[in-house]
C-alpha atoms as a PDB file:
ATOM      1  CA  UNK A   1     120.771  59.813  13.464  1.00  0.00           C
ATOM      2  CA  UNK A   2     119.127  59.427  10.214  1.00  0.00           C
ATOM      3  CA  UNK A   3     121.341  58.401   7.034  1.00  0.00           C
ATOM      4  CA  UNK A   4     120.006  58.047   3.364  1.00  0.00           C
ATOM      5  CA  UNK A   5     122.471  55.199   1.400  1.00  0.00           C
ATOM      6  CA  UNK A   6     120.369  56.529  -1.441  1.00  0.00           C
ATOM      7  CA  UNK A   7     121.180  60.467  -1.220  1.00  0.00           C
ATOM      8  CA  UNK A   8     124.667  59.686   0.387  1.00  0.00           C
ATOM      9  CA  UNK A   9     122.869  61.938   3.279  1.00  0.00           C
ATOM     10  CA  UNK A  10     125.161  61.599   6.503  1.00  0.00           C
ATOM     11  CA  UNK A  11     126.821  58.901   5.218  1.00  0.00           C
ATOM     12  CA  UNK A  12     129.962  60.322   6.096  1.00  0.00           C
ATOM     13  CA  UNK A  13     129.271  60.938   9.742  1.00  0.00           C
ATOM     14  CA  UNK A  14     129.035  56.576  10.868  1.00  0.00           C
ATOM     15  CA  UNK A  15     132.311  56.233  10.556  1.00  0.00           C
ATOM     16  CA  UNK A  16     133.492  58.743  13.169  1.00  0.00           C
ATOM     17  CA  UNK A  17     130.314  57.305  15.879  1.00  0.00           C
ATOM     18  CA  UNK A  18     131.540  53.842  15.137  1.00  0.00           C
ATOM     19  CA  UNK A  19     135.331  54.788  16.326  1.00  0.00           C
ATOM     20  CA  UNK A  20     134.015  56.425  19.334  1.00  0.00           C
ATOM     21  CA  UNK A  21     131.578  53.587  20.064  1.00  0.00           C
ATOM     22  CA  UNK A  22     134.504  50.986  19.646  1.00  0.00           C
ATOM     23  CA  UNK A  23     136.966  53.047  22.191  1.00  0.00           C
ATOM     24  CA  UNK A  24     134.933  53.893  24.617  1.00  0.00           C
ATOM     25  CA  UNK A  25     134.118  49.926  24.736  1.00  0.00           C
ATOM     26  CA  UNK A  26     137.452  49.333  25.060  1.00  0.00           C
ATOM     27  CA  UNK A  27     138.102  52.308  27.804  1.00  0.00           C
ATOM     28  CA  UNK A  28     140.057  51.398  31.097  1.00  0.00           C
ATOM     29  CA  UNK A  29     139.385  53.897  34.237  1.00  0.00           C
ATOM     30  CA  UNK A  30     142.023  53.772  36.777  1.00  0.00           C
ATOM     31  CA  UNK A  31     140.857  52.715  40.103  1.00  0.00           C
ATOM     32  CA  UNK A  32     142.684  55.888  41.499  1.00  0.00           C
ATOM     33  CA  UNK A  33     140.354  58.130  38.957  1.00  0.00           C
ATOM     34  CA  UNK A  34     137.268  56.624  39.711  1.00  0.00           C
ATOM     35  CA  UNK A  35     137.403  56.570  43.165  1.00  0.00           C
ATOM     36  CA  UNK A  36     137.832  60.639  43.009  1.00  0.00           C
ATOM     37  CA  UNK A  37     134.784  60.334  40.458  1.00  0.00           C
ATOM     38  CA  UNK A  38     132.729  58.434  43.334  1.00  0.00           C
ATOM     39  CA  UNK A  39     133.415  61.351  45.680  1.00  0.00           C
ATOM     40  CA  UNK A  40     132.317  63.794  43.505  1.00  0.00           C
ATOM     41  CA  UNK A  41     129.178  62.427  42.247  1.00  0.00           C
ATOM     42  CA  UNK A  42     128.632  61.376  46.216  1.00  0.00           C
ATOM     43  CA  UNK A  43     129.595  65.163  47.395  1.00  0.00           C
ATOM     44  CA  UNK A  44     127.875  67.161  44.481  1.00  0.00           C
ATOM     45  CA  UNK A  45     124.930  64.928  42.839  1.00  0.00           C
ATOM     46  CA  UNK A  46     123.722  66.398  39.655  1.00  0.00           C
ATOM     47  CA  UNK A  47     119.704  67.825  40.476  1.00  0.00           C
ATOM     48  CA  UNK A  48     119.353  67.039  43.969  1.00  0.00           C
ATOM     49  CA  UNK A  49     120.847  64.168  46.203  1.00  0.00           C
ATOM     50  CA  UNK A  50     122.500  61.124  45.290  1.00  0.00           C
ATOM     51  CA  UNK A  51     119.913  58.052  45.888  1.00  0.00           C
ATOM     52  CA  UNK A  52     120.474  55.444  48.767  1.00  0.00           C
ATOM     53  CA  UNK A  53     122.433  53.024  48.222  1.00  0.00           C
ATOM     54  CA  UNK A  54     120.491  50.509  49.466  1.00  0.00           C
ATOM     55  CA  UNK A  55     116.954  48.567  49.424  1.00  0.00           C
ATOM     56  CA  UNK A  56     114.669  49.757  50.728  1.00  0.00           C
ATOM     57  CA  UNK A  57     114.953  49.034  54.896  1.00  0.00           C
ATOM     58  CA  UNK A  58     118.323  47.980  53.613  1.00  0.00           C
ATOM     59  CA  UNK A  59     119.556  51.801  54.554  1.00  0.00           C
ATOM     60  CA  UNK A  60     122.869  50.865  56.315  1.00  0.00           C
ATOM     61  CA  UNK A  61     124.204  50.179  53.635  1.00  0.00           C
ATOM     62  CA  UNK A  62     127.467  51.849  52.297  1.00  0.00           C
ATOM     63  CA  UNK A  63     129.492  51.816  49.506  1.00  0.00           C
ATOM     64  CA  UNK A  64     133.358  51.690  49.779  1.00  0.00           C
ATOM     65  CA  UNK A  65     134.308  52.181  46.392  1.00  0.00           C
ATOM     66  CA  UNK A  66     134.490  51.345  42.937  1.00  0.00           C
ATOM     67  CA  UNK A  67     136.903  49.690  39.841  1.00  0.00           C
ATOM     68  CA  UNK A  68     137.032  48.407  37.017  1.00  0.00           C
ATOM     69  CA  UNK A  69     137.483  44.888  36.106  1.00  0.00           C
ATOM     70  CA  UNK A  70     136.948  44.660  32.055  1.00  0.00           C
ATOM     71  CA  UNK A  71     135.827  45.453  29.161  1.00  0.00           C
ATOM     72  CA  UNK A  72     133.757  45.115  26.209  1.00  0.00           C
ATOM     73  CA  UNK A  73     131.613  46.226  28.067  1.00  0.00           C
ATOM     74  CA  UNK A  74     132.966  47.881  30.539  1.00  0.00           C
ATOM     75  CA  UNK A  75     132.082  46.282  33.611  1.00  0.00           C
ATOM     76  CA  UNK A  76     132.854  47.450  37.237  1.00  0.00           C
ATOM     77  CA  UNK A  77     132.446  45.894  40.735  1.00  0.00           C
ATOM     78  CA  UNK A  78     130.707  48.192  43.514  1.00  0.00           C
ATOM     79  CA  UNK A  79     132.358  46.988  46.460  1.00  0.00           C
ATOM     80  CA  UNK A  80     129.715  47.540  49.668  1.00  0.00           C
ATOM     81  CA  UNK A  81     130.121  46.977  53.230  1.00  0.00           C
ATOM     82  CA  UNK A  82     127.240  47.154  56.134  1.00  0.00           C
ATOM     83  CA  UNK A  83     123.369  46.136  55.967  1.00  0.00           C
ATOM     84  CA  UNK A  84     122.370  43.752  53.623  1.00  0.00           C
ATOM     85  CA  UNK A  85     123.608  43.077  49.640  1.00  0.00           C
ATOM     86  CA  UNK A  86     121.744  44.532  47.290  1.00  0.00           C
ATOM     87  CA  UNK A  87     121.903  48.076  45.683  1.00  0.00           C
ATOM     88  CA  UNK A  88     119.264  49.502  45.021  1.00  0.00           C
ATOM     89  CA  UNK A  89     118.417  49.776  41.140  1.00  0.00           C
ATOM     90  CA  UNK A  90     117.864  53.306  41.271  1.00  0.00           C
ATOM     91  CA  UNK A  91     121.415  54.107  43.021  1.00  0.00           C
ATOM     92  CA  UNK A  92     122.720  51.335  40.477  1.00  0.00           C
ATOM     93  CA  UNK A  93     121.114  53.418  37.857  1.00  0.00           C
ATOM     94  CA  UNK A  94     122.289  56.792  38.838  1.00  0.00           C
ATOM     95  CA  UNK A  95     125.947  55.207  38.833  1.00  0.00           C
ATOM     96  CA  UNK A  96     126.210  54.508  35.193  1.00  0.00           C
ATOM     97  CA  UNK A  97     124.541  57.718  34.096  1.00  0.00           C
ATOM     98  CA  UNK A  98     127.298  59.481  35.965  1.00  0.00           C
ATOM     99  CA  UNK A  99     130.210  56.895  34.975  1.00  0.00           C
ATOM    100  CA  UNK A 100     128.245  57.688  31.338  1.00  0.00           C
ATOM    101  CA  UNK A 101     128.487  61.316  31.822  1.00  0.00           C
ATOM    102  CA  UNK A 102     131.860  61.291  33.667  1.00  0.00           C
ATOM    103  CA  UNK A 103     134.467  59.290  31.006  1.00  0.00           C
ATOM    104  CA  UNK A 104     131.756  59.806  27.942  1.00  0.00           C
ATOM    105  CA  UNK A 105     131.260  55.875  27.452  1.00  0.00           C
ATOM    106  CA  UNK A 106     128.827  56.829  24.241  1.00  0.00           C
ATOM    107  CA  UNK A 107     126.907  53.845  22.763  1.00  0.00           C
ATOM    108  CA  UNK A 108     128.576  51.028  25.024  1.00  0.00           C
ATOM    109  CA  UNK A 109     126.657  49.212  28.101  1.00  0.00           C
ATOM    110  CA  UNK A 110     128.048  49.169  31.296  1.00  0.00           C
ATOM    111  CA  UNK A 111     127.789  46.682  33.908  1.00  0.00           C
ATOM    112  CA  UNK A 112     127.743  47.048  37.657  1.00  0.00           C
ATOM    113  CA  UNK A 113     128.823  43.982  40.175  1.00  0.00           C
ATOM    114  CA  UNK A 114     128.170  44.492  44.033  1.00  0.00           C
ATOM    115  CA  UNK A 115     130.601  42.398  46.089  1.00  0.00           C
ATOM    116  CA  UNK A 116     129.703  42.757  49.658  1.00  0.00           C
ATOM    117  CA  UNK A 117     131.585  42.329  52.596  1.00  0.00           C
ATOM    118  CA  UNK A 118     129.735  41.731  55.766  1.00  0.00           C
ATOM    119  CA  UNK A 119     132.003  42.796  58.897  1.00  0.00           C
ATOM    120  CA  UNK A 120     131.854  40.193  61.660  1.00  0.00           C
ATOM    121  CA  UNK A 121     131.101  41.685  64.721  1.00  0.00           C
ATOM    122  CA  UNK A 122     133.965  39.960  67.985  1.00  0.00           C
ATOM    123  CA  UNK A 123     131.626  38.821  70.903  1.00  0.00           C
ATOM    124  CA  UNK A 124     133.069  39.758  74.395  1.00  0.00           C
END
């Protein structure tokens, strides 16, 4: 947006982006509520289908679900199981759009952590 201090043009229109950029810097998601907003954006991508989650040759690898662990910013750990760590930037990518899109963070960053849990397979 475009703002004159000279005119006074638009002037009067920071204040309100600034609140909204403050809160949703300070927003909490429920684990419960993202985890049905992982299902969704799994189930119904928006323009085609949802990117791989992993690297490339990586393609076993899954993601369990999602939550939030702080703020400013908003940061939330992608917990994946199977394959090998890594998610793939794209998928990574896609996520925050949709988190974005999804609980309108407006003029924040977001950060993504992958913890990864490889399950040990019992010999016998």
């Amino acid at each position: 947006m475009t703002i004159s201090a000279l005119s006074g043009q638009r002037v009067d229109r920071i204040l309100p982006l600034v609140r909204q950029a403050y809160e949703a810097r300070h927003r909490r998601i429920p684990t419960a509520q993202l985890n049905d907003f992982f299902e969704r954006a799994i189930d119904q991508p928006r323009g085609g289908t949802a990117p791989s989650a992993g690297k490339s040759g990586y393609s076993r690898l899954k993601v369990q679900y999602l939550t939030q662990v702080g703020i400013r910013p908003p940061t939330f750990v992608v917990f994946t199981s199977g394959g090998k760590p890594g998610l793939h930037f794209s998928y990574e990518r896609y996520l925050l759009n949709r988190l974005r899109e999804a609980f309108d963070f407006f003029a924040t960053p977001l950060r993504v952590i992958e913890k990864h849990k490889n399950k040990k397979r019992k010999e016998g």
